[in-house]
Protein backbone atom coordinates (compact mmCIF):
# COMPACT_ATOMS: atom_id res chain seq x y z
CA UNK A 1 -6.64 12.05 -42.27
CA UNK A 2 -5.98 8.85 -44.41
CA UNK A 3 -3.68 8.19 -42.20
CA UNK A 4 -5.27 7.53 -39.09
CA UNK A 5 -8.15 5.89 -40.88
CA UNK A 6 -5.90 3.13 -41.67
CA UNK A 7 -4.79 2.76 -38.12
CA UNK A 8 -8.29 2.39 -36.92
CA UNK A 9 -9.22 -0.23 -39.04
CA UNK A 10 -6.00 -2.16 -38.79
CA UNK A 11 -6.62 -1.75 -34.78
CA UNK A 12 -10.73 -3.28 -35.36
CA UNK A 13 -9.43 -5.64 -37.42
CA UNK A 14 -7.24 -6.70 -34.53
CA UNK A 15 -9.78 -6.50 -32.08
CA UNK A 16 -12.32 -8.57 -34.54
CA UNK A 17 -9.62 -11.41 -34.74
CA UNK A 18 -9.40 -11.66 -30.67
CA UNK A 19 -13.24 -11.74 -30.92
CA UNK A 20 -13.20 -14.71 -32.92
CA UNK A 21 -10.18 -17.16 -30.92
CA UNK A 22 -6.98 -16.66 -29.30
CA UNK A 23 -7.01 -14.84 -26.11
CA UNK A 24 -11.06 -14.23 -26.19
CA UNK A 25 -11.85 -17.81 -27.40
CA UNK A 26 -11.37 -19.01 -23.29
CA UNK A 27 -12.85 -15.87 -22.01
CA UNK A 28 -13.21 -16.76 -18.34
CA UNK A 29 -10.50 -14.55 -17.30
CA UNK A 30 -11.77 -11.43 -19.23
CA UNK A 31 -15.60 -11.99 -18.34
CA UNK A 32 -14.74 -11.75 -14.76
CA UNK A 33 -13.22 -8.62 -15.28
CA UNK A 34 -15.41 -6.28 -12.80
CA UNK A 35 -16.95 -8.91 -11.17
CA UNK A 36 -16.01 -7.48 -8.07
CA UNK A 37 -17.12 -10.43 -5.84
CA UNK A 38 -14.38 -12.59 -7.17
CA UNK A 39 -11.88 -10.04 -6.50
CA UNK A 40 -8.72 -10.73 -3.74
CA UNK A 41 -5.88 -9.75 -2.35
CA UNK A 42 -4.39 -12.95 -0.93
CA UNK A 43 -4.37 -14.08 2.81
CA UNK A 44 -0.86 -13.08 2.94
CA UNK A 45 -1.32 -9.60 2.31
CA UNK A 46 -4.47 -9.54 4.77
CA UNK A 47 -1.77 -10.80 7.39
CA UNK A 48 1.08 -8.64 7.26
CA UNK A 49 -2.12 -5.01 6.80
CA UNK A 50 -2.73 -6.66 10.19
CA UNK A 51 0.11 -5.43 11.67
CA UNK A 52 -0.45 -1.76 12.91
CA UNK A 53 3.01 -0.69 11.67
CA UNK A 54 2.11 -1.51 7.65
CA UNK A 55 -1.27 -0.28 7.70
CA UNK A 56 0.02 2.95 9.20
CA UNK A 57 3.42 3.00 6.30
CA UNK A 58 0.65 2.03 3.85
CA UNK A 59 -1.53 4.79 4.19
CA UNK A 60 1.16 7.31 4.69
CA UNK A 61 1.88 5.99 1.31
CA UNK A 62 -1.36 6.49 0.18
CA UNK A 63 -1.90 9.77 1.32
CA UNK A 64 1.17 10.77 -0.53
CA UNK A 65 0.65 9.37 -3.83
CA UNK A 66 -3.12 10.26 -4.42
CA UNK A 67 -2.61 13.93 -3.25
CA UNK A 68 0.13 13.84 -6.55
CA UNK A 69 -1.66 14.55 -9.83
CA UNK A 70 0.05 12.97 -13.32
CA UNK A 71 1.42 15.37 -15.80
CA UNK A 72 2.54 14.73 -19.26
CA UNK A 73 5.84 16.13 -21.59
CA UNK A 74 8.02 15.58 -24.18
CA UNK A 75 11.29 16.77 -24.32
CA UNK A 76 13.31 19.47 -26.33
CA UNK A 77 17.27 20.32 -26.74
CA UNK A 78 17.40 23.98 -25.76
CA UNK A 79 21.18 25.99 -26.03
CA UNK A 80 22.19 22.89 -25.29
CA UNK A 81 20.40 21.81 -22.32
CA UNK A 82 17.16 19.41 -22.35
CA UNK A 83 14.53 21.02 -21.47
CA UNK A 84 10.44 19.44 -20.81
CA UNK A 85 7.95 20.63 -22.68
CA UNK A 86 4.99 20.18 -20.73
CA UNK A 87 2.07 18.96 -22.94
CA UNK A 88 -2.68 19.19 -23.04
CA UNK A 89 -2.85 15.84 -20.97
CA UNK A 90 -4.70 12.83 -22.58
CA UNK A 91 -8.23 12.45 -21.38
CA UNK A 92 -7.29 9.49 -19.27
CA UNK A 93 -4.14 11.10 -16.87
CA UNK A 94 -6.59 12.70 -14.58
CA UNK A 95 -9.04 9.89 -14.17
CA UNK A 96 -7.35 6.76 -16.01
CA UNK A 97 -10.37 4.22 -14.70
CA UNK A 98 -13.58 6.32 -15.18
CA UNK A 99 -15.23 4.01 -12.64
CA UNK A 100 -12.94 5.04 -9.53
CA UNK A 101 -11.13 8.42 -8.53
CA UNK A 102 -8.16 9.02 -9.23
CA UNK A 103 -6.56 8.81 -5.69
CA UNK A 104 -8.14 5.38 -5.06
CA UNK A 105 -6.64 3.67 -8.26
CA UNK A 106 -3.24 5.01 -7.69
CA UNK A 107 -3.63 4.71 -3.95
CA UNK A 108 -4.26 0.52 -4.58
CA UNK A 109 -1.64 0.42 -7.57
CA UNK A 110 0.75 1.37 -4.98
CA UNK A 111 -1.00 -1.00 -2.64
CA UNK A 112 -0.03 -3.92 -5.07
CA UNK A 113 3.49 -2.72 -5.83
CA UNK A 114 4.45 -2.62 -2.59
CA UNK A 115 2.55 -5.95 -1.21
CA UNK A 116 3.36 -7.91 -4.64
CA UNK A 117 5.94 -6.10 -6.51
CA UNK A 118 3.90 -5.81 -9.61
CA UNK A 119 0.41 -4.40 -10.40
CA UNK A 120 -1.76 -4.46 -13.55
CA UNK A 121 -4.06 -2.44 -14.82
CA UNK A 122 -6.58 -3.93 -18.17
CA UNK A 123 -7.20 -1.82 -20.76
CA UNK A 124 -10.95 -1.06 -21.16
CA UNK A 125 -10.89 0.79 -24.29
CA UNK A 126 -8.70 2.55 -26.33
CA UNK A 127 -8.61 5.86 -29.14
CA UNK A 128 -8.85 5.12 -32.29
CA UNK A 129 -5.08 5.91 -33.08
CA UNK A 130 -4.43 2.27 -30.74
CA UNK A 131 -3.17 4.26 -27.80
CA UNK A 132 -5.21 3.48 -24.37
CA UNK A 133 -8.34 5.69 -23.06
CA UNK A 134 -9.51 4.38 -20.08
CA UNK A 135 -8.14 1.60 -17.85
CA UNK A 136 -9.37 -1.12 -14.81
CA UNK A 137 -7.20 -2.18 -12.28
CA UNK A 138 -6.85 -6.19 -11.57
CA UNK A 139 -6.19 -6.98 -7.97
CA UNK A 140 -2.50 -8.60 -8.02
CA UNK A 141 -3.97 -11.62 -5.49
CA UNK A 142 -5.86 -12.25 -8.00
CA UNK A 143 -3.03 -12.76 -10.55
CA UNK A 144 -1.33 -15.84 -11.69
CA UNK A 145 1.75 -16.10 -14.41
CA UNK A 146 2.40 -18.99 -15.34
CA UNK A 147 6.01 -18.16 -17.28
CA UNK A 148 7.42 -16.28 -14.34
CA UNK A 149 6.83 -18.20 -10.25
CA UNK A 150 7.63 -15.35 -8.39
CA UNK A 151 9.10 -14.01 -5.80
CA UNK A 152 11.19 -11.92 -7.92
CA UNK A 153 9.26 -10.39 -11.29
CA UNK A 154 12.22 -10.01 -14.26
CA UNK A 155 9.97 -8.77 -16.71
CA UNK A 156 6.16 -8.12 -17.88
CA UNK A 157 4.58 -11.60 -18.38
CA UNK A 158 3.40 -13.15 -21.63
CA UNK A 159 0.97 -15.93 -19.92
CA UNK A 160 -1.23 -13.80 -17.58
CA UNK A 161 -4.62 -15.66 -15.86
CA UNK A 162 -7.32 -13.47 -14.01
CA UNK A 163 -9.96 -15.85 -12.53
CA UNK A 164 -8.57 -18.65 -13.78
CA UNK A 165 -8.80 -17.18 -17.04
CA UNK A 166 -6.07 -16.03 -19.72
CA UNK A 167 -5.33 -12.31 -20.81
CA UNK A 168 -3.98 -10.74 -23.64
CA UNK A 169 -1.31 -9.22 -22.55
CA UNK A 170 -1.61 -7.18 -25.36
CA UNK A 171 -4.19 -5.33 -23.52
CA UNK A 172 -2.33 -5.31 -19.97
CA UNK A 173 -0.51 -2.67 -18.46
CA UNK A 174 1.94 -4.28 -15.75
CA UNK A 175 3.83 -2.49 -13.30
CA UNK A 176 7.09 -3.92 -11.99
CA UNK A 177 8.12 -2.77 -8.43
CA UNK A 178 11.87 -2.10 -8.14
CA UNK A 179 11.96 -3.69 -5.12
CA UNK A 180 10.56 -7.55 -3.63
CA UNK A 181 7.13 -7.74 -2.39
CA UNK A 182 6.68 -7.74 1.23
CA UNK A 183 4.66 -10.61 1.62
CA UNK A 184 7.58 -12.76 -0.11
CA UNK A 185 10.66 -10.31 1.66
CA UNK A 186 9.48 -11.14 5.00
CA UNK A 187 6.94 -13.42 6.19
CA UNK A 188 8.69 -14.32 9.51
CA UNK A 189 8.96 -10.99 10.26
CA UNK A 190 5.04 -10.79 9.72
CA UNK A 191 4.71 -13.28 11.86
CA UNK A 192 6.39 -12.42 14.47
CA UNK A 193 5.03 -9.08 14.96
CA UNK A 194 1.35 -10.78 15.03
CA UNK A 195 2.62 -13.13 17.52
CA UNK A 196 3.52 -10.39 19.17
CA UNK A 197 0.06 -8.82 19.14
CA UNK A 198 -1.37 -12.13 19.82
CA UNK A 199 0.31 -12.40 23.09
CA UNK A 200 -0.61 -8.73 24.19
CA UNK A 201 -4.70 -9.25 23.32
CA UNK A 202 -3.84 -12.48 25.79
CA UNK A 203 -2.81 -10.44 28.65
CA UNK A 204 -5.19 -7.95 28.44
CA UNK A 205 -8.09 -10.20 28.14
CA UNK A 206 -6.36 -12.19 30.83
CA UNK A 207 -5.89 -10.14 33.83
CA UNK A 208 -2.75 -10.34 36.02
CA UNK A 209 -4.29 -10.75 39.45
CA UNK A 210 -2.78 -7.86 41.49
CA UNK A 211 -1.89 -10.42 44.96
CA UNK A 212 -1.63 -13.95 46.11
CA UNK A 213 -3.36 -14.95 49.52
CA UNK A 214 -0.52 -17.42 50.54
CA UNK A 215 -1.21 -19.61 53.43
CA UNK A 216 1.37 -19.42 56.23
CA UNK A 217 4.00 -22.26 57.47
CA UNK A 218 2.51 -24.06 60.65
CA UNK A 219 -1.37 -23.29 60.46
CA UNK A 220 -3.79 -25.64 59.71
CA UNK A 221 -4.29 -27.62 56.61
CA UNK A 222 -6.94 -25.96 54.34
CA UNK A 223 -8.95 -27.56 51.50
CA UNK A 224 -9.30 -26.65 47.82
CA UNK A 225 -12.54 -25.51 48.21
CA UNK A 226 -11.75 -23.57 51.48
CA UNK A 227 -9.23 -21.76 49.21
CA UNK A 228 -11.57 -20.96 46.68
CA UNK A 229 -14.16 -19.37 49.23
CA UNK A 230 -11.44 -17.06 50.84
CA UNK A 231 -10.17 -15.54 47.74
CA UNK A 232 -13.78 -15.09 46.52
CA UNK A 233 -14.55 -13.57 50.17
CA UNK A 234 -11.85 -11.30 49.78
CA UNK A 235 -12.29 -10.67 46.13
CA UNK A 236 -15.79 -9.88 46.70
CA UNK A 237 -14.86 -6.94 49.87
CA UNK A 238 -12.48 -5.57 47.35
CA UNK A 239 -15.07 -4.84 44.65
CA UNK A 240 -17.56 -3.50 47.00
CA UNK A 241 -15.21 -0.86 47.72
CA UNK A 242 -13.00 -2.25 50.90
CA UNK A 243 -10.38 0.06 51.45
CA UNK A 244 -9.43 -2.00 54.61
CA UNK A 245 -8.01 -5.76 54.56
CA UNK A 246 -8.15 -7.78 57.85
CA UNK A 247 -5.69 -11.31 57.57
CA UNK A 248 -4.82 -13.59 60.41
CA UNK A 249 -1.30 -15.04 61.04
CA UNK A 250 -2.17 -17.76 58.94
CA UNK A 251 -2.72 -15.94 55.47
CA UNK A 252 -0.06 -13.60 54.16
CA UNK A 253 -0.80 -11.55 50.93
CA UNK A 254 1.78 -11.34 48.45
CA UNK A 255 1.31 -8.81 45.90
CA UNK A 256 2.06 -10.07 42.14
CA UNK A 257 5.12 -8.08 40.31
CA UNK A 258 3.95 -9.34 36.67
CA UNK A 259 3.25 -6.80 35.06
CA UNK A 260 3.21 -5.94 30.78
CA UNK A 261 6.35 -3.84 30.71
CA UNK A 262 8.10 -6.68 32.77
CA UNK A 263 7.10 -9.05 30.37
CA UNK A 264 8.67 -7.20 27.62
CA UNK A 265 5.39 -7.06 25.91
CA UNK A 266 5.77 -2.94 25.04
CA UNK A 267 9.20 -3.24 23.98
CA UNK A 268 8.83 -6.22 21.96
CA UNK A 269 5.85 -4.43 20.42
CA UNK A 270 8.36 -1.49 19.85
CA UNK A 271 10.95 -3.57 18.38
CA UNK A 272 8.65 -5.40 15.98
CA UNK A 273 7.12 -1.81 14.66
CA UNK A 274 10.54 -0.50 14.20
CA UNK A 275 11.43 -3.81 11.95
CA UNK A 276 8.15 -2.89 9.87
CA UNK A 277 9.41 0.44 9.30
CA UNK A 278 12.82 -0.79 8.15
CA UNK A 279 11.06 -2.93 5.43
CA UNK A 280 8.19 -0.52 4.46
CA UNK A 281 11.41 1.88 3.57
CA UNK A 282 9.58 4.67 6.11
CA UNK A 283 11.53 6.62 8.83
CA UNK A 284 10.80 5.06 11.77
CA UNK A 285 9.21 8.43 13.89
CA UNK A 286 6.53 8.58 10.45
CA UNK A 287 4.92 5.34 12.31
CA UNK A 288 5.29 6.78 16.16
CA UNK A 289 8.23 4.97 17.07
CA UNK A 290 11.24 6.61 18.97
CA UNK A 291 14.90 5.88 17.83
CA UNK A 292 16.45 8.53 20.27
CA UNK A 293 18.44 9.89 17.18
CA UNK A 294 16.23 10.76 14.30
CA UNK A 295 13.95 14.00 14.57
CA UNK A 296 12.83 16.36 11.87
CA UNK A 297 11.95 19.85 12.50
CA UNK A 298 8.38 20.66 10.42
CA UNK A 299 5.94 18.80 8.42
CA UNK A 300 7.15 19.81 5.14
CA UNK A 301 10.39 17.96 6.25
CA UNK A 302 8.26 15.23 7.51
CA UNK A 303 6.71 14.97 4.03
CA UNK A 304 9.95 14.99 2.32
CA UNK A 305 11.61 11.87 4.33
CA UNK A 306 8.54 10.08 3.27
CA UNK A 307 8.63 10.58 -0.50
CA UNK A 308 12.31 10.48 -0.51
CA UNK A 309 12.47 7.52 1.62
CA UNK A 310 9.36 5.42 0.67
CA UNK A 311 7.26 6.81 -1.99
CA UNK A 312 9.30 7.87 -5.03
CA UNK A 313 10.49 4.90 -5.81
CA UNK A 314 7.30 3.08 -5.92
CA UNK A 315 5.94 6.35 -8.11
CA UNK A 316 8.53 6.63 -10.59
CA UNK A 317 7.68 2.72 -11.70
CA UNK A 318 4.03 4.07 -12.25
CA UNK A 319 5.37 6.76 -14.33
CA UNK A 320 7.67 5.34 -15.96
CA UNK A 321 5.72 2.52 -17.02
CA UNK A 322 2.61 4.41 -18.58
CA UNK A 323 5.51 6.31 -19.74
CA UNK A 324 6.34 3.03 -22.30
CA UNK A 325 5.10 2.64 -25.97
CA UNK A 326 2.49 0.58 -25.07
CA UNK A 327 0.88 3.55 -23.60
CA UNK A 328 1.73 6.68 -25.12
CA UNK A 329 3.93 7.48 -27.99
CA UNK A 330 6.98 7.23 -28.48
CA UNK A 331 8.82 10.59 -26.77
CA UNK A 332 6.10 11.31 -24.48
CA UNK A 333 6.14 10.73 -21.04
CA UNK A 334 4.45 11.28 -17.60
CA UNK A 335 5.41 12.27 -14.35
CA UNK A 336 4.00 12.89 -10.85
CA UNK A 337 3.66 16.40 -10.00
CA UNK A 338 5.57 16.84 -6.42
CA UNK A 339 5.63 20.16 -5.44
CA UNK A 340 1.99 20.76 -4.33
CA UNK A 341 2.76 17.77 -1.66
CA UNK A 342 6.34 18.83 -0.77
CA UNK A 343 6.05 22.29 -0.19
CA UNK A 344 4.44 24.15 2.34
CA UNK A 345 1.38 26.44 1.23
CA UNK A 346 3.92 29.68 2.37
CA UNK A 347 6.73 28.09 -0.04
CA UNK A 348 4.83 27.06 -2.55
CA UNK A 349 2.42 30.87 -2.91
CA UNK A 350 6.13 32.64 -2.86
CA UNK A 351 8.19 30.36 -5.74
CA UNK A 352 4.44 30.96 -7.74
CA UNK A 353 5.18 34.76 -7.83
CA UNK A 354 9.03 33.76 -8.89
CA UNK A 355 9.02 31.09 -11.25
CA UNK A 356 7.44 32.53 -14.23
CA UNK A 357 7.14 28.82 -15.73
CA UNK A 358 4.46 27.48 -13.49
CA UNK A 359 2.61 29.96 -15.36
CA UNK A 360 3.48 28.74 -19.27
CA UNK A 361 0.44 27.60 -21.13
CA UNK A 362 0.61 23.62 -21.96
CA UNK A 363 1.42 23.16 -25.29
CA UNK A 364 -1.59 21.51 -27.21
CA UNK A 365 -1.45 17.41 -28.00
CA UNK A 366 -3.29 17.53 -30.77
CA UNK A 367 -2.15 14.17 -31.51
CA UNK A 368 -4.63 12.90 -29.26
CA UNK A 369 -7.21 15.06 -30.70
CA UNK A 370 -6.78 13.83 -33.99
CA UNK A 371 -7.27 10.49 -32.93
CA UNK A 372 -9.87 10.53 -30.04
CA UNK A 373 -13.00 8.93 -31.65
C-alpha cells in the first residue's frame, strides 16, 4: 500500500507544478477544452464529406468501428505458444469519454484518422496509480503542431496548440494514421468530383428545352419579339395539355438531342465515385458503384471486404496506441473485438456452443483496483 501512496503524491505533485507555470501558465488552449462552440473540423474536410462517395465510405466506417467493443489482455507463454490472457477491463474501455457514447467517440476518432491522419484525445483525469480514467476528444481541425507541418505525421508531437493555446503533451493521447490524410492525398480529386456535382445541380435546375421552333429558308423575316411570342404561344398550348401541334411551312420544329447521359454527366459522376472509393480503401460495390467484375455473395462477406479492406487498419492504430505506456502498463494491451461484426448471428450462436473459450471468466486486474481512487 506504501507503494502506491508514493505514486499518488509524486503524480499531485506533478499536477501542482503544471498548476503553477509551464504548460498551464498560458492556459488558453486547455480552458477551451469543451467549449464546444470553438470546435472545427477545417473547410477542407467539410469539402471532400461533400462528396456523396466519402460520406457514404465514412459511415460504412463508422458503422463498423462503433458496433466493435475494446477488450483488454496480457499475454502468457503456454507449451510454447503465446497465448492472451484476456483481462477485468479498466473502467474507461467501455466508455473512455464519460460525456459521449462509446460509438460516437470512436466513430469521430476514426473520422480524424482518416480525414487528418492523426487524432487526439486529452486526458481529463486520471487513477491515482498515473494511468488515464477518462478521456475528451480534440477535433484534429482544430489542431496545430508547430514542430511537425504536415502532410505526413512521423511521430507524436511535443508542441501541440488547441485554440491557439499550448498542451501538455504529457496529458495527450495522439493517434497516428498509417496512412496520409485525405484532405492532403487528394484535393484535386475532391475537387473534381464537386465540380462534377456542380455541373449536374446546373442541368437540373436548368432545363434542356425538349425542341427548337426553327424558322424556315425563304419565309418572311420575323422579329425578336415575334420569336419570343411564338415560342411562348406554343409553350403555353403545351402546358395546357395540347396533345396536337399545328406549324406552317415556315416554322419547322427540331427536337433537342442534349440530354444528361449524352453529356457524360452520369458517367463522369460514376467515374469520380469510383476514384473516391479507391482512396477511401472501400470496395467499390460497398458505395453502389458497378465494376462489372467484383461481386460478393452475402453480407457477412460484404462486412468482411470492408474491415479487411478499409477499417482494420485505421482500428489497429487506435488499439495499438492506447495499447502504449502512456496508457496502460507496460504488457497490457487492447484490442477490438471483431467477431460480433464479422460473423453472421447463425455463425456466430454455432462457434459459441464450440469454442469453450468465449466462455472463460476474465481474469481480475486488480491492478487497477488497487489504484482507482
Amino acid at each position: 500500500m506504501p507503494i502506491f501512496q508514493r505514486k499518488r503524491a509524486a503524480y499531485a505533485t506533478a499536477e501542482v507544478k503544471a498548476a503553477v507555470g509551464g504548460y498551464y501558465a498560458n492556459s488558453a488552449g486547455v480552458n477551451m477544452i469543451g467549449q464546444y462552440y470553438t470546435y472545427q473540423e477545417g473547410e477542407a474536410r467539410n469539402k471532400a464529406v461533400s462528396v456523396p462517395a466519402v460520406t457514404r465510405s465514412l459511415n460504412l466506417f463508422k458503422s463498423a468501428i462503433g458496433a466493435m467493443p475494446l477488450r483488454m489482455y496480457n499475454e502468457r507463454w503456454m507449451d510454447g505458444d503465446r497465448e492472451k490472457v484476456y483481462l477485468d477491463p479498466r473502467s474507461w474501455l467501455r466508455r473512455p469519454d464519460p460525456t459521449v457514447p462509446y460509438q460516437f467517440l470512436m466513430a469521430w476518432t476514426l473520422d480524424d484518422l482518416v480525414m487528418f491522419g492523426r487524432a487526439f484525445w486529452y486526458i481529463t483525469s486520471r487513477t491515482a496509480d498515473g494511468f488515464p480514467a477518462s478521456f475528451t476528444r480534440l477535433p484534429a481541425g482544430s489542431i496545430t503542431t508547430q514542430d511537425m507541418a504536415g502532410p505526413v505525421w512521423f511521430a507524436p508531437s511535443k508542441q501541440v496548440y488547441f485554440q491557439g493555446g499550448e498542451l501538455d503533451p504529457d496529458n495527450l493521447v495522439q493517434f497516428l494514421s498509417p496512412t496520409q490524410g485525405l484532405i492532403y492525398t487528394s484535393p484535386q480529386a475532391v475537387e473534381t468530383a464537386l465540380a462534377i456535382e456542380t455541373a449536374r445541380r446546373r442541368n437540373a435546375t436548368s432545363p434542356i428545352p425538349s425542341g427548337i421552333l426553327q424558322q424556315q429558308e425563304g419565309s418572311e423575316p420575323m422579329s425578336a419579339q415575334e420569336l419570343t411570342d411564338m415560342v411562348a404561344a406554343f409553350e403555353a398550348a403545351r402546358n395546357k395539355g395540347g396533345a396536337i401541334a399545328a406549324l406552317n411551312q415556315y416554322v419547322k420544329f427540331q427536337e433537342t438531342v442534349m440530354t444528361p447521359d449524352k453529356m457524360l454527366l452520369i458517367d463522369s459522376a460514376n467515374y469520380s465515385a469510383l476514384e473516391m472509393a479507391r482512396l477511401m480503401n472501400v470496395p467499390p460495390y460497398l458505395v453502389g458503384v458497378s465494376t462489372g467484375a467484383y461481386s460478393y455473395q452475402s453480407s457477412q462477406q460484404a462486412r468482411t471486404d470492408l474491415w479487411m479492406f478499409g477499417v482494420k487498419l485505421y482500428a489497429e492504430a487506435i488499439a495499438e496506441t492506447l495499447s502504449m505506456d502512456n496508457v496502460l502498463p507496460r504488457g497490457t494491451f487492447v484490442e477490438f473485438y471483431t467477431d460480433d461484426y464479422l460473423e453472421d448471428e447463425a455463425a456466430s450462436d454455432a462457434a459459441n456452443e464450440v469454442e469453450d473459450d468465449l466462455n472463460v471468466e476474465p481474469e481480475e486486474n486488480t491492478g487497477e483496483n488497487m489504484a482507482r481512487r
